[in-house]
N, C-alpha and C. Protein backbone atom coordinates (compact mmCIF):
# COMPACT_ATOMS: atom_id res chain seq x y z
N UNK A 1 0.60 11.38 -32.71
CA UNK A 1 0.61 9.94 -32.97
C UNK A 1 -0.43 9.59 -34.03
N UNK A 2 0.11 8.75 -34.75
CA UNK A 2 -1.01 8.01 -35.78
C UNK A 2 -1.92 7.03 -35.26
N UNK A 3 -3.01 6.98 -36.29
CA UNK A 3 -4.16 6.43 -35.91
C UNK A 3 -3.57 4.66 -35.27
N UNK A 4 -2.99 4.12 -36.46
CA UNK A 4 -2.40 2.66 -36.60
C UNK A 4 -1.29 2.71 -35.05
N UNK A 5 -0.61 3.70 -34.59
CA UNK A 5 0.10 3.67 -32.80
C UNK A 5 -1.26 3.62 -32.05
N UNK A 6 -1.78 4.29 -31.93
CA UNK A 6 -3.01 4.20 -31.26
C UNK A 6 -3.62 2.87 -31.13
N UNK A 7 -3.48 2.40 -32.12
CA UNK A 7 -4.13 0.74 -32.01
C UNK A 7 -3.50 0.09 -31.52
N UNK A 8 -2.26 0.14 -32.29
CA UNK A 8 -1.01 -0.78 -31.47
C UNK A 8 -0.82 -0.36 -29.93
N UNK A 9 -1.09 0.26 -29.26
CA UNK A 9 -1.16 0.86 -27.79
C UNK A 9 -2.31 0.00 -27.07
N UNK A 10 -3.43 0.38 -28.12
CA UNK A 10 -4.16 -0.76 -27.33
C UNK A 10 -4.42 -1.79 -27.25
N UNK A 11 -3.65 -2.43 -28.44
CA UNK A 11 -3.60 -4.26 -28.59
C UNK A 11 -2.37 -4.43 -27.32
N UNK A 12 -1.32 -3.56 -27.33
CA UNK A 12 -0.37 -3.99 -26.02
C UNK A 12 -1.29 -4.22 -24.67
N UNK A 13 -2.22 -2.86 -24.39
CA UNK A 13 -2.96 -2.66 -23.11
C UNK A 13 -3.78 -4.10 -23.13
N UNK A 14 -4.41 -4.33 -24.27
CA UNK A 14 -5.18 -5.32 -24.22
C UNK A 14 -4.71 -6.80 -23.61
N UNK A 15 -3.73 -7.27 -24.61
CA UNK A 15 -2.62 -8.48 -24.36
C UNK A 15 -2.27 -8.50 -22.77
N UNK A 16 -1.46 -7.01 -22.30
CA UNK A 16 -1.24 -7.54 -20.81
C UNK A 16 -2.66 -7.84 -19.71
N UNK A 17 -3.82 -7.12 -19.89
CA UNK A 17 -5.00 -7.52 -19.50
C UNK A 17 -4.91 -8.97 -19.64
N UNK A 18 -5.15 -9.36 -20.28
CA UNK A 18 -5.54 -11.03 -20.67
C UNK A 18 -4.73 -11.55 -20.16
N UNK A 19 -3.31 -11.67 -20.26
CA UNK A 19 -1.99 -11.69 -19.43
C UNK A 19 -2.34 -11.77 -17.85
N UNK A 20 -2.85 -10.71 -17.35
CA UNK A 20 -3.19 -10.29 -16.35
C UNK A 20 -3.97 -11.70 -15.64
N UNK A 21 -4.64 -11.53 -16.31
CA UNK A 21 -6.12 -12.74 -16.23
C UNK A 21 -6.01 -13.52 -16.20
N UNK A 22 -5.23 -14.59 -17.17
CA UNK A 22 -4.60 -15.69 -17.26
C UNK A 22 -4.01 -15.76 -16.07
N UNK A 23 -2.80 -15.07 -15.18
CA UNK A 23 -2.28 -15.48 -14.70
C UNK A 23 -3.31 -15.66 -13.05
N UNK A 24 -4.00 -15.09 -13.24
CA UNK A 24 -5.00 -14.89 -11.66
C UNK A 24 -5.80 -16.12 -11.82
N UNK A 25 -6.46 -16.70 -13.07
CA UNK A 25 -6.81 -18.05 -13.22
C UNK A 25 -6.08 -19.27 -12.85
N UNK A 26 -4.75 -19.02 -13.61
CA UNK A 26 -3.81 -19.86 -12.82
C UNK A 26 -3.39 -20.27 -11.33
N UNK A 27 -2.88 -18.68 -11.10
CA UNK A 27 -2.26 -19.19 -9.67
C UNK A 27 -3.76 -19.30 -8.61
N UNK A 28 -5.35 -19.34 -9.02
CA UNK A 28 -6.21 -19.75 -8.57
C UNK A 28 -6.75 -21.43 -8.73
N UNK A 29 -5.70 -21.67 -9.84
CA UNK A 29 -6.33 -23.56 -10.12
C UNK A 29 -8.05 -23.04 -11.22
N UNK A 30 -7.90 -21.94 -11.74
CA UNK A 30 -9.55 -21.92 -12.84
C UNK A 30 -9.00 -22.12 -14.04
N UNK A 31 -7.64 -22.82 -14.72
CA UNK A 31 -7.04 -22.56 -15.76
C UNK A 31 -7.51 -24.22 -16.17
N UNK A 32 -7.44 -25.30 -15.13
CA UNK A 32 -8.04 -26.49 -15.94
C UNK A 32 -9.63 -26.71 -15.39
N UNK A 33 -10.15 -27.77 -16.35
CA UNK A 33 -11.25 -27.64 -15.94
C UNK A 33 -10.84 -29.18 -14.42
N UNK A 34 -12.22 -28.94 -14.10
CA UNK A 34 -12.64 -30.18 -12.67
C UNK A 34 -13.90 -29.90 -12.74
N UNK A 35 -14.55 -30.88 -11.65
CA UNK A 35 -16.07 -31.82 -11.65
C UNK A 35 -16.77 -30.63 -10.79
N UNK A 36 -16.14 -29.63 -10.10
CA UNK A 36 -16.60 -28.85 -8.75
C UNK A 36 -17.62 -27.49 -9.65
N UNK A 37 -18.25 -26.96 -8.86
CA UNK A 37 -18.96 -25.84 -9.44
C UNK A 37 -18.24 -24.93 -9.59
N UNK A 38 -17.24 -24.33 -9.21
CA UNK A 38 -16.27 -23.65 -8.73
C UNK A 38 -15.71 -23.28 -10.35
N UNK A 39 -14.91 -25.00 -10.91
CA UNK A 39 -14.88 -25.05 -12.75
C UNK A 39 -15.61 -25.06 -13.39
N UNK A 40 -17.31 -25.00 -13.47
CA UNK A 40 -18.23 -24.89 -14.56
C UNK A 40 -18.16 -23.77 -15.04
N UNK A 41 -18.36 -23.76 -15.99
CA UNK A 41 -19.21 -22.62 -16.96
C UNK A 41 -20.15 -22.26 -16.42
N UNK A 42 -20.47 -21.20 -16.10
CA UNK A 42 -21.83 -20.40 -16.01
C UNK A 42 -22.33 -20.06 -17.34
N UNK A 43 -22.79 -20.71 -17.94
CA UNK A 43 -23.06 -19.95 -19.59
C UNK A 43 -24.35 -18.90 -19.35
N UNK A 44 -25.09 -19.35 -18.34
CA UNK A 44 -26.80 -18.28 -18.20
C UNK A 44 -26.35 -17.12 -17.70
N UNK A 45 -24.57 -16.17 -17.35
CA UNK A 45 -24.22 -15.27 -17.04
C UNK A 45 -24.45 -14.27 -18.66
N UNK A 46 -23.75 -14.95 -19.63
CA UNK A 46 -23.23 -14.72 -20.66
C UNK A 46 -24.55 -14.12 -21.71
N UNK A 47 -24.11 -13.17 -22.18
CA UNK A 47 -24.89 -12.55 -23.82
C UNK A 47 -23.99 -12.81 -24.59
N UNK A 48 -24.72 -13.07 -25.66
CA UNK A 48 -23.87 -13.51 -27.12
C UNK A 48 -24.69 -12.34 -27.59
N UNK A 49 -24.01 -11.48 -28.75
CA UNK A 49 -24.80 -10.57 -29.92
C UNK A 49 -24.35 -11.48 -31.07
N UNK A 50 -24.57 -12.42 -31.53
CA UNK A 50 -23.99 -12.65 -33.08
C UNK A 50 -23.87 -11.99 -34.25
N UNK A 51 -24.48 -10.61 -34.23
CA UNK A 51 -24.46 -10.16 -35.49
C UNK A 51 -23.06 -9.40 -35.37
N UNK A 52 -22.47 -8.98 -33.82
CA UNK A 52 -21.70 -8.10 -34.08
C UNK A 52 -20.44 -8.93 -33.26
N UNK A 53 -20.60 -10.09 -33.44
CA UNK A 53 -19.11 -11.03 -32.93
C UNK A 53 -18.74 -10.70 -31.61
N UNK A 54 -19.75 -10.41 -30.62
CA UNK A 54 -19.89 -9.73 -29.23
C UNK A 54 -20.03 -10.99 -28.11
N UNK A 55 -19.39 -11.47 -27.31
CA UNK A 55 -19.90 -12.24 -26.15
C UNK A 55 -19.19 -11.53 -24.57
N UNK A 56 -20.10 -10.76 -24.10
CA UNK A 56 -20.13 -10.65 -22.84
C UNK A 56 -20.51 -11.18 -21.70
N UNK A 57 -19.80 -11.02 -20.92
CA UNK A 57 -20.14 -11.91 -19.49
C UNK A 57 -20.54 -10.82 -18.49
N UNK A 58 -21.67 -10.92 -18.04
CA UNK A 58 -22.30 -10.19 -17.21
C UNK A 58 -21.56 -10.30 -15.49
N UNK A 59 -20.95 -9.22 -15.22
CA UNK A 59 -20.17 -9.45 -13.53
C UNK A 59 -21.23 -8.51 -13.26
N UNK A 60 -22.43 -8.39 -11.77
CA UNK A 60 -23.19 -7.26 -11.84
C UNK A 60 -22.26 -6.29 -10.91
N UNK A 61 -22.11 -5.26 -10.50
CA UNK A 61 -21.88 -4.04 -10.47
C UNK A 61 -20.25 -4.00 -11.13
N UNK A 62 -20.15 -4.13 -12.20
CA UNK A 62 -18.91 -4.18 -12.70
C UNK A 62 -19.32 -3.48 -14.00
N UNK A 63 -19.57 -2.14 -14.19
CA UNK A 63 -19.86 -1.74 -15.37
C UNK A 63 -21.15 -2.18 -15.99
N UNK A 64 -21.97 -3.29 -15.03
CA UNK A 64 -22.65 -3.66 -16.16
C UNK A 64 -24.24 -2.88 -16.68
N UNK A 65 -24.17 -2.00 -15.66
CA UNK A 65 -25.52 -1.12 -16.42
C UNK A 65 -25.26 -0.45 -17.37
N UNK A 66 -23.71 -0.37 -17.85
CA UNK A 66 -23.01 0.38 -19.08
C UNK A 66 -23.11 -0.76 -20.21
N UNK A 67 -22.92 -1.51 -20.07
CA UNK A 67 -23.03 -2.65 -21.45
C UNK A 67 -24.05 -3.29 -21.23
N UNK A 68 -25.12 -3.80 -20.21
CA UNK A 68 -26.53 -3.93 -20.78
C UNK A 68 -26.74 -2.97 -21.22
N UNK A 69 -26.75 -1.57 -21.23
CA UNK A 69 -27.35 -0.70 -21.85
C UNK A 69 -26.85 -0.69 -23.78
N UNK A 70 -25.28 -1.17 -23.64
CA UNK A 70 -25.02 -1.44 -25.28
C UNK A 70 -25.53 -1.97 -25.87
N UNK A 71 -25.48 -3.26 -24.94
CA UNK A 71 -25.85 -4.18 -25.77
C UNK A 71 -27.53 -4.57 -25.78
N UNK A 72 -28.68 -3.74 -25.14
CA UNK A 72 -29.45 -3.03 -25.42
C UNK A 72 -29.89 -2.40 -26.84
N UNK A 73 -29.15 -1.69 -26.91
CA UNK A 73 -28.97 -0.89 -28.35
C UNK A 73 -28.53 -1.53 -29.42
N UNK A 74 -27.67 -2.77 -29.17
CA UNK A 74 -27.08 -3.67 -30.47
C UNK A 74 -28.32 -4.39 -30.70
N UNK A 75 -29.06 -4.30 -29.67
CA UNK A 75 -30.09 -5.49 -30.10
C UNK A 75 -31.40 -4.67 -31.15
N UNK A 76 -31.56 -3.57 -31.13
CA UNK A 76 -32.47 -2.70 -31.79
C UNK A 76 -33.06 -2.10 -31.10
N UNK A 77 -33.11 -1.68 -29.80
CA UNK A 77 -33.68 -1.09 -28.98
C UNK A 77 -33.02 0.51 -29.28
N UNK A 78 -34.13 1.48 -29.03
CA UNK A 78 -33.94 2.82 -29.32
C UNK A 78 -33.14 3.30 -27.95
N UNK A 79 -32.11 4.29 -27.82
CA UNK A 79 -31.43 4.73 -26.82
C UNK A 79 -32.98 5.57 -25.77
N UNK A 80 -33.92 6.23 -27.10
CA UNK A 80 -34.88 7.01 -26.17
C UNK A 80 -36.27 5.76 -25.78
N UNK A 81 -36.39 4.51 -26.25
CA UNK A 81 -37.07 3.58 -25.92
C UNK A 81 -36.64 3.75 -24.46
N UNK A 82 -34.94 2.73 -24.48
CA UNK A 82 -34.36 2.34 -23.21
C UNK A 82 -34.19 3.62 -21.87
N UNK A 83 -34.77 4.98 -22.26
CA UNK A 83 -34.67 6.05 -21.57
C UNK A 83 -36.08 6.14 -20.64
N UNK A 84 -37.40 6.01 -21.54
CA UNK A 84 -38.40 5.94 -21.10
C UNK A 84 -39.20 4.56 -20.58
N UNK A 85 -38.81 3.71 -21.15
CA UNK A 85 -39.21 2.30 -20.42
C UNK A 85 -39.44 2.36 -19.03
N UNK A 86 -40.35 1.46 -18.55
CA UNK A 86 -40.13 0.84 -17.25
C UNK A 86 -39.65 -0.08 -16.93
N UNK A 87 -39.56 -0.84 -18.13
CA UNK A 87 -39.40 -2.32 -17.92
C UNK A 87 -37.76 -2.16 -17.33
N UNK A 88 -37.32 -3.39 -16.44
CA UNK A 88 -35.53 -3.24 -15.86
C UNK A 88 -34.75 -4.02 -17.74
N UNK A 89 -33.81 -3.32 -17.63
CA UNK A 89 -32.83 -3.61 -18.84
C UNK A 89 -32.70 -4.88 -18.56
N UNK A 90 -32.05 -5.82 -17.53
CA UNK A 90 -32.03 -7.50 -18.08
C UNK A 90 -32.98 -7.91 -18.38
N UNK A 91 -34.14 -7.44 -18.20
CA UNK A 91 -35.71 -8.33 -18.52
C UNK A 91 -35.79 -7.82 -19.93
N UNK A 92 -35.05 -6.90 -20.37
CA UNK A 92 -35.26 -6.08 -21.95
C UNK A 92 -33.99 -7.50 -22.80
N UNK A 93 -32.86 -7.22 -22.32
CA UNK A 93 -31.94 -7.74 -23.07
C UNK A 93 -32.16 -9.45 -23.30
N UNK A 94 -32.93 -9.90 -22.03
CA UNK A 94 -32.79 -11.22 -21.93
C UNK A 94 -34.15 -11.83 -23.24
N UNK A 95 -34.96 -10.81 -23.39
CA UNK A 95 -35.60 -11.16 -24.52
C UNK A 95 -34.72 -10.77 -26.03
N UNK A 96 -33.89 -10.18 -26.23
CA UNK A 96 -33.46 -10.59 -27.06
C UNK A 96 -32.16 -11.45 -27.51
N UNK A 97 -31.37 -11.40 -25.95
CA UNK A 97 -30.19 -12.43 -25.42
C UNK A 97 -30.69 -13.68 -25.22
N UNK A 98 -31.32 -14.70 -25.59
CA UNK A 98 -31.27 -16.03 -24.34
C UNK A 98 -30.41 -16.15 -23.88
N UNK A 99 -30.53 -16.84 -22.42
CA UNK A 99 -29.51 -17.41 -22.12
C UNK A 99 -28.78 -18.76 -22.71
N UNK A 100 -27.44 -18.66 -22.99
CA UNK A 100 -26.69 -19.62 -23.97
C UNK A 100 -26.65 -21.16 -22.84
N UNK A 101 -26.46 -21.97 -24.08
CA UNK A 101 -26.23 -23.48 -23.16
C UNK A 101 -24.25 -23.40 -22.85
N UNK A 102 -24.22 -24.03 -22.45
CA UNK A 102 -22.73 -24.09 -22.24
C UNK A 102 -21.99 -24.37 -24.15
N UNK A 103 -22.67 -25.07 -24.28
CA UNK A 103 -22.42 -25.90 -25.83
C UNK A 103 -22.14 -24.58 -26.66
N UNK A 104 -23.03 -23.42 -26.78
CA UNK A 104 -23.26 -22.87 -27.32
C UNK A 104 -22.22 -21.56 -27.31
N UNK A 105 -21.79 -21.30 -25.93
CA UNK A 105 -20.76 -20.24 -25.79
C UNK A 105 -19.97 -20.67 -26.08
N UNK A 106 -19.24 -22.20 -25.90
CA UNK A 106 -18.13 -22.84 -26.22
C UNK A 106 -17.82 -22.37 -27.76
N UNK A 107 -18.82 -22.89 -28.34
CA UNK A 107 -18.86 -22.63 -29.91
C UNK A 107 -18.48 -21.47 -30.63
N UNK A 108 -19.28 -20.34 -29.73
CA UNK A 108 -19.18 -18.82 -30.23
C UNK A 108 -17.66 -18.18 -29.90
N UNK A 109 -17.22 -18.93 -29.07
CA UNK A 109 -15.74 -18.32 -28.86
C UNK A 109 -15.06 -18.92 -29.26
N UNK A 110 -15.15 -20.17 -29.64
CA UNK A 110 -14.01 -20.83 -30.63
C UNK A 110 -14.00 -19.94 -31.89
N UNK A 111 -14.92 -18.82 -32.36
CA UNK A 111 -15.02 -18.71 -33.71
C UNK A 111 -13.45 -17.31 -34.18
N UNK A 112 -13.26 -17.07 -35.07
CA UNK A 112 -12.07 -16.50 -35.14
C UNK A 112 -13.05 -14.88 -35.21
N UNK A 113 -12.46 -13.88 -34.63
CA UNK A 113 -12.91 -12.51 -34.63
C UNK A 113 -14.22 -12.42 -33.74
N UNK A 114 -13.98 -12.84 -33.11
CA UNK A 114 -14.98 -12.85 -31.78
C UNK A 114 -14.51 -12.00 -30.95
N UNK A 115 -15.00 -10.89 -30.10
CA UNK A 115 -14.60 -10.51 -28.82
C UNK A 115 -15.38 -11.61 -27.85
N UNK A 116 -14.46 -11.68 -26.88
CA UNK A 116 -15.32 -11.83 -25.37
C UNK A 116 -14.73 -10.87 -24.68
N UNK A 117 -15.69 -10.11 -23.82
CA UNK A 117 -15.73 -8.67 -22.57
C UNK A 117 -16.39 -9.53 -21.35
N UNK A 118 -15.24 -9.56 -20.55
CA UNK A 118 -15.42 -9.48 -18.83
C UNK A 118 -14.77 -7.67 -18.36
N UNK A 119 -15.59 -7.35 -17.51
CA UNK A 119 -15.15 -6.49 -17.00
C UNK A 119 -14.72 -6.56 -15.27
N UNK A 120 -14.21 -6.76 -14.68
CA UNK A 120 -13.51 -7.33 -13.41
C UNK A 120 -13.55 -5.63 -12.74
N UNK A 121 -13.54 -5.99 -11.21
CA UNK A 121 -13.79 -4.82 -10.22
C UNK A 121 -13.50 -5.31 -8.85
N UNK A 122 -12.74 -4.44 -8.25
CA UNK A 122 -12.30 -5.02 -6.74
C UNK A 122 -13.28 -5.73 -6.02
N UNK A 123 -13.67 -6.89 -5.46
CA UNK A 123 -14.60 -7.12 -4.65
C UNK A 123 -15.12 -6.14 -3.57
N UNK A 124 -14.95 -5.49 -3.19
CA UNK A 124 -14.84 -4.68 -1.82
C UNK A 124 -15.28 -3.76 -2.63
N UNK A 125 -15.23 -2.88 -3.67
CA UNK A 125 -15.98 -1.58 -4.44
C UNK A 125 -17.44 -2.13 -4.95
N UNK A 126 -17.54 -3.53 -5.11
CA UNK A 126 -18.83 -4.46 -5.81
C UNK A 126 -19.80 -4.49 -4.21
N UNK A 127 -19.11 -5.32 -3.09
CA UNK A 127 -20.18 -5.04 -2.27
C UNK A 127 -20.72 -3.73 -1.26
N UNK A 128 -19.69 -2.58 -1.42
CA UNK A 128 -20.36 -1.34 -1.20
C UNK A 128 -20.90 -0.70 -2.04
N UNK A 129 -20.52 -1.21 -3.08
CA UNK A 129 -21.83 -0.29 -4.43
C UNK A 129 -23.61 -1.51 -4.26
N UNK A 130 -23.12 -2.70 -4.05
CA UNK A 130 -24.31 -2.90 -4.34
C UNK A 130 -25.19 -2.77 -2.91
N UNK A 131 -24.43 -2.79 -2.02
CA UNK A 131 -25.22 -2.41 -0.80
C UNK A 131 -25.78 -0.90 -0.72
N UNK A 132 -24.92 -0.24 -1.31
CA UNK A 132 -25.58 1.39 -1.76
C UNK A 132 -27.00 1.45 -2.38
N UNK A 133 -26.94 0.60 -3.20
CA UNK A 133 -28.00 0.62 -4.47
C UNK A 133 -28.98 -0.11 -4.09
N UNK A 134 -28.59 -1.10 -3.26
CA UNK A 134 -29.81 -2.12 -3.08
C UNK A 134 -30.07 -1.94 -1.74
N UNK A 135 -29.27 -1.96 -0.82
CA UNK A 135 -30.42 -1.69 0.70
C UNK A 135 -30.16 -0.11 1.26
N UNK A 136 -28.90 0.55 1.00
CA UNK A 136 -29.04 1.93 1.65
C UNK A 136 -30.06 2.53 1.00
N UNK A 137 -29.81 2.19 -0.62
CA UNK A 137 -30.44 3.11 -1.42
C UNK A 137 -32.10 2.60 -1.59
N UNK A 138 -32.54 1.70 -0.52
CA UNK A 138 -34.22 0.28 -0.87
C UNK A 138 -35.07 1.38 -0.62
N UNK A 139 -35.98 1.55 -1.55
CA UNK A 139 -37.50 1.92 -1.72
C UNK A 139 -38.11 1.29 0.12
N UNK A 140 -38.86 2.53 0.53
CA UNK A 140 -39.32 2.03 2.32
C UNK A 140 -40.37 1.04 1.61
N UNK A 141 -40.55 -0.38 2.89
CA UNK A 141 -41.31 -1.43 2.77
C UNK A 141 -41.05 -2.43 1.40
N UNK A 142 -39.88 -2.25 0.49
CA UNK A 142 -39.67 -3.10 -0.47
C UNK A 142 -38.74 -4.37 0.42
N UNK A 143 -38.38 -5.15 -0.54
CA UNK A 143 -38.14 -6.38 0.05
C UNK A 143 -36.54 -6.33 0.23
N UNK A 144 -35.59 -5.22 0.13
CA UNK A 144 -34.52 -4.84 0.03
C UNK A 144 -34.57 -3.68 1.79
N UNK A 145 -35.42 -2.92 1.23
CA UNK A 145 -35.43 -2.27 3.32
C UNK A 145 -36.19 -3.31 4.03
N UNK A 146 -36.91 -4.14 3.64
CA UNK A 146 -37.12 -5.21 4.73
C UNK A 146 -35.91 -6.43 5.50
N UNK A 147 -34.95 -6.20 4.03
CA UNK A 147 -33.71 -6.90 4.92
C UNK A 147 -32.89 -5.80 5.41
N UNK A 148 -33.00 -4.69 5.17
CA UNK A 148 -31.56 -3.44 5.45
C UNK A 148 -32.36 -3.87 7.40
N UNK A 149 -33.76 -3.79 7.56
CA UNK A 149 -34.09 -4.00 9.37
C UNK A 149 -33.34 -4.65 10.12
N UNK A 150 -33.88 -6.12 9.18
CA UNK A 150 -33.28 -7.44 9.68
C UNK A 150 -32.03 -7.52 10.40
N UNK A 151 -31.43 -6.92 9.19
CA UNK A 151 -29.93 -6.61 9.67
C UNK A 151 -29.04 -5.80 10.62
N UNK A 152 -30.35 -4.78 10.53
CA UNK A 152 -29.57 -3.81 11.42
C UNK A 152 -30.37 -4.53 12.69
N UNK A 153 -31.38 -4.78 12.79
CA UNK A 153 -32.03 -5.02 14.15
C UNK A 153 -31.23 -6.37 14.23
N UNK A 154 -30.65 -7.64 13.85
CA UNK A 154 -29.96 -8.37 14.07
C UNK A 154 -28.49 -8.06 14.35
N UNK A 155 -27.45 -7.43 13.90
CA UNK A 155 -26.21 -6.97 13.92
C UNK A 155 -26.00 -5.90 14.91
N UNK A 156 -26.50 -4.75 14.79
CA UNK A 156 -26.64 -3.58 15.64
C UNK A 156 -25.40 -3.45 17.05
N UNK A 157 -25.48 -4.89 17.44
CA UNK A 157 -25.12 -4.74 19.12
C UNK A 157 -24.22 -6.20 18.50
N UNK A 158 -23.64 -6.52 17.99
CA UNK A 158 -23.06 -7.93 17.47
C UNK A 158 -21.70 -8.02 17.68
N UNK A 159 -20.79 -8.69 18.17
CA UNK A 159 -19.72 -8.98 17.84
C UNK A 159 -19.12 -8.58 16.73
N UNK A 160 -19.64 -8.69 15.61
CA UNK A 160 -19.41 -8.29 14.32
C UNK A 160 -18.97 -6.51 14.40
N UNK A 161 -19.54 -6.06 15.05
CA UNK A 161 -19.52 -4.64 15.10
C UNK A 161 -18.31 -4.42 15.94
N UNK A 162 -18.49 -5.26 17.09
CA UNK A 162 -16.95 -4.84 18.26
C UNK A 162 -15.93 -4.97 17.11
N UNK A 163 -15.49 -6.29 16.34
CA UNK A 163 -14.39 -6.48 15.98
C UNK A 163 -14.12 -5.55 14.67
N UNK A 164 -15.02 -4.98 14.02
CA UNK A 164 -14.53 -4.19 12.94
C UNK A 164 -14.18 -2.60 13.86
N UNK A 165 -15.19 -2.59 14.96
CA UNK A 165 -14.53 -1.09 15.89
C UNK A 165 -13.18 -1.31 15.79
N UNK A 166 -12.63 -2.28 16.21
CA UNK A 166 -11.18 -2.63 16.75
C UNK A 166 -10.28 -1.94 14.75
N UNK A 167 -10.85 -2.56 14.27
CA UNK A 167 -10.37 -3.79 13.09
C UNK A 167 -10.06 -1.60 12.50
N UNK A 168 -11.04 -0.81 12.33
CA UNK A 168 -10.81 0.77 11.83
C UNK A 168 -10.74 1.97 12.91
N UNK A 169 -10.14 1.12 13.91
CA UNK A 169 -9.79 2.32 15.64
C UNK A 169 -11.31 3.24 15.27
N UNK A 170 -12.09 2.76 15.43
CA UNK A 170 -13.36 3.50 15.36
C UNK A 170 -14.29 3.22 16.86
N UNK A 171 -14.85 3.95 17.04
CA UNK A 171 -15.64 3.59 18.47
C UNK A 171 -17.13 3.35 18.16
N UNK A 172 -17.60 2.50 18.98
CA UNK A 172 -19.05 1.61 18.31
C UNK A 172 -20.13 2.33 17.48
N UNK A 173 -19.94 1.72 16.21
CA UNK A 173 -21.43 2.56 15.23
C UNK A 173 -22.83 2.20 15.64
N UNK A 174 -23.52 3.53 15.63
CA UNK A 174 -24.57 3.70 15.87
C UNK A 174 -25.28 3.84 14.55
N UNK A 175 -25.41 3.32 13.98
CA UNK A 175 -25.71 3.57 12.26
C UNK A 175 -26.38 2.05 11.49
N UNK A 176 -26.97 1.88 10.26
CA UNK A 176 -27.52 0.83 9.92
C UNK A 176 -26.51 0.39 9.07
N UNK A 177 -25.06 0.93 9.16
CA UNK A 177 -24.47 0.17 8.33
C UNK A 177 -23.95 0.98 7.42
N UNK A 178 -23.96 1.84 6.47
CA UNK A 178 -23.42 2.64 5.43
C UNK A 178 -22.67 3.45 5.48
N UNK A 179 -23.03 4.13 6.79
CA UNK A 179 -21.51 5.08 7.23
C UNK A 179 -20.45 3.51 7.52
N UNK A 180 -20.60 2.87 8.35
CA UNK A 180 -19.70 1.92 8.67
C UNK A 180 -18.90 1.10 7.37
N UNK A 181 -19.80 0.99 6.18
CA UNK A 181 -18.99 0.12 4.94
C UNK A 181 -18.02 1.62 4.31
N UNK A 182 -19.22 2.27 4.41
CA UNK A 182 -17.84 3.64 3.91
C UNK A 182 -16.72 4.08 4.78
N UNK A 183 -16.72 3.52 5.90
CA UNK A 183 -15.24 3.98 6.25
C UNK A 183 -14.61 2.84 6.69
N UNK A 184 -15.10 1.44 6.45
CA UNK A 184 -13.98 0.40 6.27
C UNK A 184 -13.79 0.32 4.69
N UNK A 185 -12.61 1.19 4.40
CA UNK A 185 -12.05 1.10 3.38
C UNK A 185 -11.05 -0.25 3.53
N UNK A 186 -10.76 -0.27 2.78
CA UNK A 186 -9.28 -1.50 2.64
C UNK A 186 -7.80 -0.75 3.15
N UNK A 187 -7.72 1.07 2.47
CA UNK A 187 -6.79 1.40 3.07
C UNK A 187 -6.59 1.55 4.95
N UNK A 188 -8.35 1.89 5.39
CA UNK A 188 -7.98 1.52 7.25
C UNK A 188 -8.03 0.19 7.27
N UNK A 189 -7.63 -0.59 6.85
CA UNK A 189 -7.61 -2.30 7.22
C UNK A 189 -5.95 -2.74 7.04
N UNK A 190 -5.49 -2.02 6.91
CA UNK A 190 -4.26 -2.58 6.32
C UNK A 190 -2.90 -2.07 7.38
């Protein structure tokens, strides 16, 4: 295949994406605007790069330690800077991202040859990754295992627990929780 099919392959892939999108906005009511928070703009989600016609929308565990890290690098940051740093990458990017006013993203995407990048991810893969990362995976005594306690010393013996036993024919977890999100998949729920 030629270079120029190759493109055309992915302007199709692309189109039904958006397609895709559009229509999940729709049959959700996010296609007009209204007064509710629900229709605002979040613009303080959003990075603009202007030099490179870039506006991304930050979803967090949706790829996005892969494109802060780009767009990291679009900004002038060295790949071996962003390797050795301590500093966390949004506190890097957001100094050279502000956050946009609403006014301002409006603007940047009206412009012709603009990308905008959302990257979208099952809900259910977003809150077992970030529960992985943030309380299975919490530093002992940080403020992330101080809630993984809470929780387990609150939940442990809970209703919550009988009905998901039922909910994956599983018999009562003895666990803080991580074996239990990993084996309520969506496929034992169904």
């Amino acid at each position: 295949t030629t270079l120029a099919d190759q493109d055309n392959v992915v302007k199709i892939v692309m189109e039904d994406r958006i397609n895709i999108m559009k229509d999940a906005c729709r049959k959700h009511g996010l296609d007009t605007p209204g007064p509710d928070p629900l229709h605002q703009v979040k613009s303080w989600e959003y990075f603009i790069n202007w030099e490179h016609s870039l506006v991304w929308c930050n979803v967090f565990k949706s790829a996005s330690t892969s494109w802060m890290y780009i767009f990291n690098v679009l900004s002038g940051y060295s790949p071996n800077f962003l390797k050795k740093t301590r500093k966390i990458p949004l506190t890097l990017a957001r100094e050279k991202y502000p956050r946009p006013s609403v006014d301002q993203l409006k603007e940047v995407l009206k412009r012709p040859n603009v990308t905008g990048i959302i990257i979208a991810r099952n809900p259910f893969e977003r809150l077992v990754s970030a529960y992985k990362d943030k309380i299975f995976g919490a530093l002992p005594g940080s403020f992330h295992d101080k809630m993984r306690r809470k929780i387990t010393q609150e939940y442990r013996h809970s209703l919550f627990n009988t009905f998901w036993m039922k909910a994956v024919n599983k018999t009562p977890l003895k666990c803080t929780g991580h074996q239990f999100i990993a084996s309520a998949t969506p496929a034992r729920l169904t």
